[in-house]
N, C-alpha and C. Protein backbone atom coordinates (compact mmCIF):
# COMPACT_ATOMS: atom_id res chain seq x y z
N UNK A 1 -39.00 36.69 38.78
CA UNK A 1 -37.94 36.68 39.75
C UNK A 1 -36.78 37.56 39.27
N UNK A 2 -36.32 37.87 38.11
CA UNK A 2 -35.02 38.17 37.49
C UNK A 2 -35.54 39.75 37.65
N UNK A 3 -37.07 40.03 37.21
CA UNK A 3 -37.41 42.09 37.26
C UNK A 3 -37.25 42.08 39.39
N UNK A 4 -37.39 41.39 39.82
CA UNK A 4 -37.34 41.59 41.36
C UNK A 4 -35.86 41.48 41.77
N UNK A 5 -35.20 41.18 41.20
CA UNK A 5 -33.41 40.49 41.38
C UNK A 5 -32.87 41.87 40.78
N UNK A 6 -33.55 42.03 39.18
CA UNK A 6 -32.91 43.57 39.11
C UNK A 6 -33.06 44.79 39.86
N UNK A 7 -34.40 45.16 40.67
CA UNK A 7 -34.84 46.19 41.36
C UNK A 7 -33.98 46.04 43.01
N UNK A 8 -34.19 44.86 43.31
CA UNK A 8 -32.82 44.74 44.52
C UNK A 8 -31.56 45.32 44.45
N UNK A 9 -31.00 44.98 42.98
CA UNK A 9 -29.98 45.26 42.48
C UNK A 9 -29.81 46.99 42.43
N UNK A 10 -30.52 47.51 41.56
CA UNK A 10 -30.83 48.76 41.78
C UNK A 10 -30.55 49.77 43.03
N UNK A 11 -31.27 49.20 44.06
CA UNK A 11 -32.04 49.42 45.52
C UNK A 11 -29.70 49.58 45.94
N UNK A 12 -29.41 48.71 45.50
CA UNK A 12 -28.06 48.01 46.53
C UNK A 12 -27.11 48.92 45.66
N UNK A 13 -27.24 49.60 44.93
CA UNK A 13 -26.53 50.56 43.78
C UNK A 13 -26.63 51.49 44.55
N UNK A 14 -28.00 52.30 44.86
CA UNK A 14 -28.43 53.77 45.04
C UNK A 14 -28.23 53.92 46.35
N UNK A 15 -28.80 52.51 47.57
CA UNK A 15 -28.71 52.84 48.54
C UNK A 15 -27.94 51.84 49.54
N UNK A 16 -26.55 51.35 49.27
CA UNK A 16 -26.34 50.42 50.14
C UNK A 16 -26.47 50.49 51.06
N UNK A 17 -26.68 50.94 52.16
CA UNK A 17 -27.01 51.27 53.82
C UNK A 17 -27.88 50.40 53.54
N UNK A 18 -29.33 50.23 53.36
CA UNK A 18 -30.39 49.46 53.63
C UNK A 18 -30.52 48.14 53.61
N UNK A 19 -29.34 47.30 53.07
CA UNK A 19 -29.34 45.81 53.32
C UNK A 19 -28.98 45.23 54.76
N UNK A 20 -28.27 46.14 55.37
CA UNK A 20 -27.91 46.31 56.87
C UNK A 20 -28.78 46.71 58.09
N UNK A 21 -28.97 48.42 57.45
CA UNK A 21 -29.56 49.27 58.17
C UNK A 21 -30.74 49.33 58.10
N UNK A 22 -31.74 49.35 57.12
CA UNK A 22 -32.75 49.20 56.69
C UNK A 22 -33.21 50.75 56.15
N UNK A 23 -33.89 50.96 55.34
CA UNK A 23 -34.47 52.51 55.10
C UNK A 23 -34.17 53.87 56.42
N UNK A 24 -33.33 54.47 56.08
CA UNK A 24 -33.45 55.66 56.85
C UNK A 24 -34.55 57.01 56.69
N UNK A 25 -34.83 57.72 57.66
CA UNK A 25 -36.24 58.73 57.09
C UNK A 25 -35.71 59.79 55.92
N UNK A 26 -34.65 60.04 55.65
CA UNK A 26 -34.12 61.02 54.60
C UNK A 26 -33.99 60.26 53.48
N UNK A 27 -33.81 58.84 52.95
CA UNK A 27 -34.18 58.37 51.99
C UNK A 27 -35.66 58.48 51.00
N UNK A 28 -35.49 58.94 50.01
CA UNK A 28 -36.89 59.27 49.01
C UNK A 28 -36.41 58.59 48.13
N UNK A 29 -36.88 57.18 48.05
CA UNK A 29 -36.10 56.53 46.66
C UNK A 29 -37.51 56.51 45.40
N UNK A 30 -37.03 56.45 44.30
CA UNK A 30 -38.27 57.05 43.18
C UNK A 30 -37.76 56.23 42.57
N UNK A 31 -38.01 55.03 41.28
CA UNK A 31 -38.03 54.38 40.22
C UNK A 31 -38.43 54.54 39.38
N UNK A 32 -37.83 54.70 37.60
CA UNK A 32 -38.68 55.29 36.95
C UNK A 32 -38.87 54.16 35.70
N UNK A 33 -40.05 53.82 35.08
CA UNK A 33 -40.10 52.44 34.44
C UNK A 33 -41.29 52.31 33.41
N UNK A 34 -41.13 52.06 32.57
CA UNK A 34 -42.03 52.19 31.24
C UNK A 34 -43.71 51.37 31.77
N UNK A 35 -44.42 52.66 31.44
CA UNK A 35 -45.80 52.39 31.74
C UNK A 35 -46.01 51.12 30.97
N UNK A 36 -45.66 50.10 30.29
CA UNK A 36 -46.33 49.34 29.96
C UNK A 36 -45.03 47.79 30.85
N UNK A 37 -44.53 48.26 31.35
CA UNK A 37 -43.99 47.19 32.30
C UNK A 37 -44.69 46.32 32.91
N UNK A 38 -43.98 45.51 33.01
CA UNK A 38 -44.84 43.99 33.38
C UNK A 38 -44.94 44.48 34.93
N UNK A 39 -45.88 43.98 35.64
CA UNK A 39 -46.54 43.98 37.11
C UNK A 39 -45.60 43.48 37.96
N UNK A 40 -44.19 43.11 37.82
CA UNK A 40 -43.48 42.75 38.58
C UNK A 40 -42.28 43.22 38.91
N UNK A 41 -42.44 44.29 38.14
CA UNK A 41 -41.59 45.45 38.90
C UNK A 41 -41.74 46.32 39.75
N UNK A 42 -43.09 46.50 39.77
CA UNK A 42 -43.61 47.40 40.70
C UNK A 42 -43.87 46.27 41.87
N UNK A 43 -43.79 45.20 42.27
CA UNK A 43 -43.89 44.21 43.24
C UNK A 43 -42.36 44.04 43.75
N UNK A 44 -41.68 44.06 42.49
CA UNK A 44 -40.06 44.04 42.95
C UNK A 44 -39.65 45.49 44.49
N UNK A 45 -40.57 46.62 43.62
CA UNK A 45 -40.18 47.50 44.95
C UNK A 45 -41.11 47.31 45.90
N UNK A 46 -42.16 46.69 45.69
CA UNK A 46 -42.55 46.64 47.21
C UNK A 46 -41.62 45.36 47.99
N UNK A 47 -41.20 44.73 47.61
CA UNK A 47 -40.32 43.36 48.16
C UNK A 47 -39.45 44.13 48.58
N UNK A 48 -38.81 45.30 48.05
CA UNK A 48 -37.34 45.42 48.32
C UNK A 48 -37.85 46.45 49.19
N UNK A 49 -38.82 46.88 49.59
CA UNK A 49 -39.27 48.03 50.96
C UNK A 49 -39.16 49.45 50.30
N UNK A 50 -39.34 49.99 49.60
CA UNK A 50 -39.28 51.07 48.53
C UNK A 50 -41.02 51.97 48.26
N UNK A 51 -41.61 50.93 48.19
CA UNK A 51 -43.17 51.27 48.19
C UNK A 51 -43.00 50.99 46.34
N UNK A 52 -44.71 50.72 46.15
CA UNK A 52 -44.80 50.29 44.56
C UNK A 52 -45.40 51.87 44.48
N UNK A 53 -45.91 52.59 45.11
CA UNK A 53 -46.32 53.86 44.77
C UNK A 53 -45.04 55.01 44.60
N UNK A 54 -44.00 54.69 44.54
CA UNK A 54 -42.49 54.89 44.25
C UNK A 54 -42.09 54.86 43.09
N UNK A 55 -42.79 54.25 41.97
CA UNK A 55 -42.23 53.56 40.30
C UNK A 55 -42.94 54.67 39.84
N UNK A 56 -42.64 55.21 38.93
CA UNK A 56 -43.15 56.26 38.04
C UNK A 56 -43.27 55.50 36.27
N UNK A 57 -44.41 55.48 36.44
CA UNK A 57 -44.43 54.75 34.65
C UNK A 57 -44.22 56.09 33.55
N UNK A 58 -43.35 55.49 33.07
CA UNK A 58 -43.11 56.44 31.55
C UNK A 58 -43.58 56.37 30.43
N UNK A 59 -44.90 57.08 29.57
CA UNK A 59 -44.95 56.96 28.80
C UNK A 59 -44.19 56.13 27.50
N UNK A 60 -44.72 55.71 27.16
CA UNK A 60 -44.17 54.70 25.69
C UNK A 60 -44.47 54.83 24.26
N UNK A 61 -43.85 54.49 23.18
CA UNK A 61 -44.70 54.63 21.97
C UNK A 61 -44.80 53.02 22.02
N UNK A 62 -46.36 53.18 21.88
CA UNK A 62 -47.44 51.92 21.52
C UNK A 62 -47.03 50.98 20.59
N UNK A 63 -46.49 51.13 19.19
CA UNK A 63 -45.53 50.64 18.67
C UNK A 63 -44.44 49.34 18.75
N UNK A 64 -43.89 49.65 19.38
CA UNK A 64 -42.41 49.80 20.10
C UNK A 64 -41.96 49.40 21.78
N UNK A 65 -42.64 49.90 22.66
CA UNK A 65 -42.78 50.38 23.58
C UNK A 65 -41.63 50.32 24.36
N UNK A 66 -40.96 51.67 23.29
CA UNK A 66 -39.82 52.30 23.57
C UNK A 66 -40.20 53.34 24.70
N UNK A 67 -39.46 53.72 25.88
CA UNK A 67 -39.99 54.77 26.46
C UNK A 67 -39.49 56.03 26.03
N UNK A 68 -40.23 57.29 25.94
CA UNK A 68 -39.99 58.30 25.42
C UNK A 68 -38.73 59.19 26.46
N UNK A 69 -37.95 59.35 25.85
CA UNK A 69 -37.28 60.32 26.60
C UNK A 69 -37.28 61.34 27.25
N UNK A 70 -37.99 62.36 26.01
CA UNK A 70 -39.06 63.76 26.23
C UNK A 70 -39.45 63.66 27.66
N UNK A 71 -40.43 62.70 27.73
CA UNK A 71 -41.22 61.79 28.61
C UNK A 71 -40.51 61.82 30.29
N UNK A 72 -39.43 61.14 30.37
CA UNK A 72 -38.77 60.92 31.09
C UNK A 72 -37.85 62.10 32.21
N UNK A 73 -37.55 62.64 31.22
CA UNK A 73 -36.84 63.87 30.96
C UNK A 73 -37.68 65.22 32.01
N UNK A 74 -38.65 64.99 31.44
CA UNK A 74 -39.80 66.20 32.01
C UNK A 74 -40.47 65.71 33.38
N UNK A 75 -40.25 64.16 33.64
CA UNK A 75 -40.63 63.71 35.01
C UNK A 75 -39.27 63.94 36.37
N UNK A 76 -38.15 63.55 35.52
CA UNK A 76 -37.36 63.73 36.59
C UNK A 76 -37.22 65.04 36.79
């Protein structure tokens, strides 16, 4: 509940119009979130109307699973 509460949160940062208005067609919202993230973030954006095919997983070191910056960096 709390990774779905944060991605709302998110959603109400980037795009406040849509708690009202709902998604407009010029909105392209993209999420970007460490490939080894728990499955409920990518459910968080489908709840919040975003699409889960929207989350971009970021490489990690295995380790750690710190996400790489490099990584990140070269996606956005």
């Amino acid at each position: 509940m709390s990774n779905m509460m944060a991605v709302l949160c998110a959603r109400q940062l980037a795009f406040p119009h849509v708690r009202l208005e709902g998604w407009k067609p010029e909105d392209r919202p993209v999420a970007f979130t460490p490939i080894q993230s728990h499955y409920s973030i990518a459910r968080g954006a489908m709840v919040c109307g975003m699409g889960m095919n929207q989350m971009r997983g970021v490489p990690c070191d295995r380790l750690t699973g710190r996400m790489s910056v490099e990584a990140l960096e070269e996606m956005i």
